[in-house]
C-alpha atoms as a PDB file:
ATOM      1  CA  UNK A   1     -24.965 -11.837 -14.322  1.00  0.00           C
ATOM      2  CA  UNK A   2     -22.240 -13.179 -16.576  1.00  0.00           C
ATOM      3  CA  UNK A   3     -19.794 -11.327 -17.548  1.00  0.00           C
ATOM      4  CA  UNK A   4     -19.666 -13.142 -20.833  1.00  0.00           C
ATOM      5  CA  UNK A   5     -22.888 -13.860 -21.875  1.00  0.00           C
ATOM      6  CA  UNK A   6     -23.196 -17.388 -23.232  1.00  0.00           C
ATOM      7  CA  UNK A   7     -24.087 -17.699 -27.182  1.00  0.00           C
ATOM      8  CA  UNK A   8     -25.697 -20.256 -28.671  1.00  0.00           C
ATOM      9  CA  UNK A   9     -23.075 -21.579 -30.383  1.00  0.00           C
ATOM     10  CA  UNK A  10     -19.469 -21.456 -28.902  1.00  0.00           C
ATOM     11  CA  UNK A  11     -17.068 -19.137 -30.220  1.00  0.00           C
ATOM     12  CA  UNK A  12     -13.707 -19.897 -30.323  1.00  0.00           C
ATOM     13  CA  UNK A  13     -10.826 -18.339 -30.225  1.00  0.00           C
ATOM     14  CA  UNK A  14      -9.356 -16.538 -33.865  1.00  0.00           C
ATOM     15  CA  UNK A  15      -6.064 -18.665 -35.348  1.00  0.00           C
ATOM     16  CA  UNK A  16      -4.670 -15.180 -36.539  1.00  0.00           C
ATOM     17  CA  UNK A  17      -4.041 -12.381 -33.814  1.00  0.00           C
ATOM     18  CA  UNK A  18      -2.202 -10.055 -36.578  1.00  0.00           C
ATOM     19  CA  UNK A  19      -5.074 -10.262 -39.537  1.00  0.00           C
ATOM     20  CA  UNK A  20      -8.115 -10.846 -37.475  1.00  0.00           C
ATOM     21  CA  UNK A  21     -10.657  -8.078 -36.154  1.00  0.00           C
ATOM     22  CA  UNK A  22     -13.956  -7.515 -34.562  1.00  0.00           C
ATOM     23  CA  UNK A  23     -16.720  -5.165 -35.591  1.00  0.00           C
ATOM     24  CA  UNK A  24     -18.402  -3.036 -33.073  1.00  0.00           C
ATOM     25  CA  UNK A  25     -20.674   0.020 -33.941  1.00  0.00           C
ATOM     26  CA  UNK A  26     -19.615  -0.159 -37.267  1.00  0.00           C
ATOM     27  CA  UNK A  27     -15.842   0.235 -36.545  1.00  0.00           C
ATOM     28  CA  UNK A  28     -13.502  -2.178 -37.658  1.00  0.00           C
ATOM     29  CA  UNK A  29     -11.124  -2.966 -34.804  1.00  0.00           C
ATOM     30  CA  UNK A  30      -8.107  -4.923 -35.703  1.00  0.00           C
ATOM     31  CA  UNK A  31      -6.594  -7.082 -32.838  1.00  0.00           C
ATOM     32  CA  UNK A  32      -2.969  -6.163 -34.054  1.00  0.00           C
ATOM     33  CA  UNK A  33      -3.461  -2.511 -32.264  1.00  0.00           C
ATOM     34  CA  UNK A  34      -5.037  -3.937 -28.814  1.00  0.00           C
ATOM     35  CA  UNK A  35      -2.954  -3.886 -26.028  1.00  0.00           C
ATOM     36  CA  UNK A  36      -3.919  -4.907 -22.174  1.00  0.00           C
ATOM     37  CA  UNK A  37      -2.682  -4.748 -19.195  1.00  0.00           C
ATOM     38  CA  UNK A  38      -3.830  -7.624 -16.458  1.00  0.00           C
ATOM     39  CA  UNK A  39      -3.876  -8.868 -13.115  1.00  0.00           C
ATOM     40  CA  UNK A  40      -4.490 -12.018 -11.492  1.00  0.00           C
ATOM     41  CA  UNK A  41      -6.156 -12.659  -8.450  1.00  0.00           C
ATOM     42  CA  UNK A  42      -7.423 -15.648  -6.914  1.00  0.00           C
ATOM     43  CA  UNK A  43      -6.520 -17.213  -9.978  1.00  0.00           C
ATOM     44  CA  UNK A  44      -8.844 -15.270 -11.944  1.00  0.00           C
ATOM     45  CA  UNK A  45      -7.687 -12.204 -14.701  1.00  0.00           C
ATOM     46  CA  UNK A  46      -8.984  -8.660 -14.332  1.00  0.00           C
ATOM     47  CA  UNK A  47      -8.169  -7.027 -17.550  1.00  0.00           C
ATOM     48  CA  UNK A  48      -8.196  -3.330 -19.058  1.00  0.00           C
ATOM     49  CA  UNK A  49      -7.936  -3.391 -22.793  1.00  0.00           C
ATOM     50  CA  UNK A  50      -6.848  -0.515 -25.035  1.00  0.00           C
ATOM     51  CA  UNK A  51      -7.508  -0.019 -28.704  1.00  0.00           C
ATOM     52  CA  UNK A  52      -7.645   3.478 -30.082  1.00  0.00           C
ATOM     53  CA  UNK A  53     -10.787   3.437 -31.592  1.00  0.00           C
ATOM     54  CA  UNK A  54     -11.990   3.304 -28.052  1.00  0.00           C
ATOM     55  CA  UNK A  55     -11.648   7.197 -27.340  1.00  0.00           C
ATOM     56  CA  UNK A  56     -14.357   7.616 -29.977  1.00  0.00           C
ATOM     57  CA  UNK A  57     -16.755   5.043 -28.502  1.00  0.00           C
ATOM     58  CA  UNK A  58     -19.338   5.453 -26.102  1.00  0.00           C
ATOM     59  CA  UNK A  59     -18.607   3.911 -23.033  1.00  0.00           C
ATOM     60  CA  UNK A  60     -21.139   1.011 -23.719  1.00  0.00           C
ATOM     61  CA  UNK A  61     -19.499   0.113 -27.225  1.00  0.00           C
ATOM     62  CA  UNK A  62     -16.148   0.518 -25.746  1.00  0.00           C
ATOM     63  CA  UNK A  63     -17.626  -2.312 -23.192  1.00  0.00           C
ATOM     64  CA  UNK A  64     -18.889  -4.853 -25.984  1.00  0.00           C
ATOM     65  CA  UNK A  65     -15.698  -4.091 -28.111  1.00  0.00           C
ATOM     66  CA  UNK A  66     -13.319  -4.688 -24.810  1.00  0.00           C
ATOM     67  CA  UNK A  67     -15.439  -8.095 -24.300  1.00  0.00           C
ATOM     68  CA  UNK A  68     -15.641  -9.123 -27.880  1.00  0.00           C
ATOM     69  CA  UNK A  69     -11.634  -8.236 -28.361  1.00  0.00           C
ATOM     70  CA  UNK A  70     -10.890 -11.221 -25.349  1.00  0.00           C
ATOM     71  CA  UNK A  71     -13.585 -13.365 -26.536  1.00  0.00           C
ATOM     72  CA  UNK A  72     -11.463 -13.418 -29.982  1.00  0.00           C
ATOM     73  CA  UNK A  73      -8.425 -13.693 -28.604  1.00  0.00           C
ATOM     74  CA  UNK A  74      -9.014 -16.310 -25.852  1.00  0.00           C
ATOM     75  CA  UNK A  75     -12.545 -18.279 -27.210  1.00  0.00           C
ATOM     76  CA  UNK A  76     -15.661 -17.228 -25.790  1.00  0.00           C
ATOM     77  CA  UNK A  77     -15.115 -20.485 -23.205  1.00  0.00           C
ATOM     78  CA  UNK A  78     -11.913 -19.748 -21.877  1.00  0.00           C
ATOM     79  CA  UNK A  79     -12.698 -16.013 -21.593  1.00  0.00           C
ATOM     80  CA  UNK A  80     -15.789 -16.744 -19.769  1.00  0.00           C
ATOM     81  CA  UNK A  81     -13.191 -19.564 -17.780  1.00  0.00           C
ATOM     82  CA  UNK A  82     -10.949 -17.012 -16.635  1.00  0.00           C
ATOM     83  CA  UNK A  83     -11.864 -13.426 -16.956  1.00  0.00           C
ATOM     84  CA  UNK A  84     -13.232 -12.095 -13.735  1.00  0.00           C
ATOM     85  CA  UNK A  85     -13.334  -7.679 -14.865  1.00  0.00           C
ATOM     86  CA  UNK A  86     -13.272  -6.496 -18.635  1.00  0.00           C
ATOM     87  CA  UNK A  87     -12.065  -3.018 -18.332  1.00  0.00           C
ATOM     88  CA  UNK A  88     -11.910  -1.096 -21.815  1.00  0.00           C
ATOM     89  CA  UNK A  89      -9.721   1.870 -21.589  1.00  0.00           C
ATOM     90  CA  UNK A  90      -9.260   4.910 -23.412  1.00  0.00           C
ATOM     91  CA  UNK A  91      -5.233   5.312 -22.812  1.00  0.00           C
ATOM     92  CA  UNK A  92      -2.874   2.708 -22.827  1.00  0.00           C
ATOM     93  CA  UNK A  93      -2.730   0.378 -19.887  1.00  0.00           C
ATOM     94  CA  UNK A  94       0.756   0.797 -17.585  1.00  0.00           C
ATOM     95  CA  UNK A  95       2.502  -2.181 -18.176  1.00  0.00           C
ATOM     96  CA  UNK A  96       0.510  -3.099 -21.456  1.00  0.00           C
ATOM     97  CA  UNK A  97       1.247  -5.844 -23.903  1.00  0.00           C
ATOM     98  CA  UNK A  98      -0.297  -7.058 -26.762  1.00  0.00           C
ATOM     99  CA  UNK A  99      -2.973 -10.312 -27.235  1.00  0.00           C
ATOM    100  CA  UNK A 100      -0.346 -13.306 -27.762  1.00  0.00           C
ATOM    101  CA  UNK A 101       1.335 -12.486 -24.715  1.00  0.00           C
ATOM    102  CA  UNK A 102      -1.744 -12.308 -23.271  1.00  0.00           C
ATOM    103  CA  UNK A 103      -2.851 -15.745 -24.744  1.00  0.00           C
ATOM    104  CA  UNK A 104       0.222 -17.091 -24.060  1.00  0.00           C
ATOM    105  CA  UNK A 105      -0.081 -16.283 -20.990  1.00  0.00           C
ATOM    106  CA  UNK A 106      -3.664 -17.700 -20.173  1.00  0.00           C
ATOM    107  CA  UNK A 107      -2.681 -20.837 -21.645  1.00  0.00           C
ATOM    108  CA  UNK A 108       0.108 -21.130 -19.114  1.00  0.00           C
ATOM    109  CA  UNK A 109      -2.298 -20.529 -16.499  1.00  0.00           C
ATOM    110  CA  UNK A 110      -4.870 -23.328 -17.365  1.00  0.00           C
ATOM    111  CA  UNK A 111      -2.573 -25.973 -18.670  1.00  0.00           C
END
């Protein structure tokens, strides 16, 4: 199974990291207070993402909201592209840094 299920239409990817947010189980999750840490391997990412709305999330919302978080950041293509594990996590990652490094960074790797 994918671990981005395909939509109909294609998302892509928000302009605004600092104003944007997604909507998951009727919280209001703005992108400005996610943080993640990552990994690559095989030239794939394996990602844990933090927000901290996610301690009061059940661990299936915390799922959708860690998925729908990198599907804003990144476009629901290039996350599908490159993100091998979604982790959401309840404490900050080690090492953690926010989503335009992390965009920043998967640009680098697919340019």
């Amino acid at each position: 199974m994918a671990l981005f299920r395909r939509k109909p239409e294609v998302q892509p990817a928000v302009e605004d990291l600092e104003t944007a947010s997604v909507v998951v189980a009727g919280h209001d999750l703005a992108l400005r207070d996610v943080v993640v840490g990552a990994r690559v391997d095989r030239g794939r990412l394996g990602v844990e993402v933090h927000h901290p709305v996610f301690a009061d999330l059940g661990p299936d919302h915390r799922d959708e909201a860690a998925k729908a978080v990198l599907a804003a950041t990144l476009g629901l293509p290039l996350a599908a592209q490159v993100v091998a594990e979604v982790v959401p996590a309840t404490h900050t990652p080690i090492d953690s840094f926010g989503l335009p490094a992390l965009r920043s960074f998967v640009e680098s790797l697919t340019a």
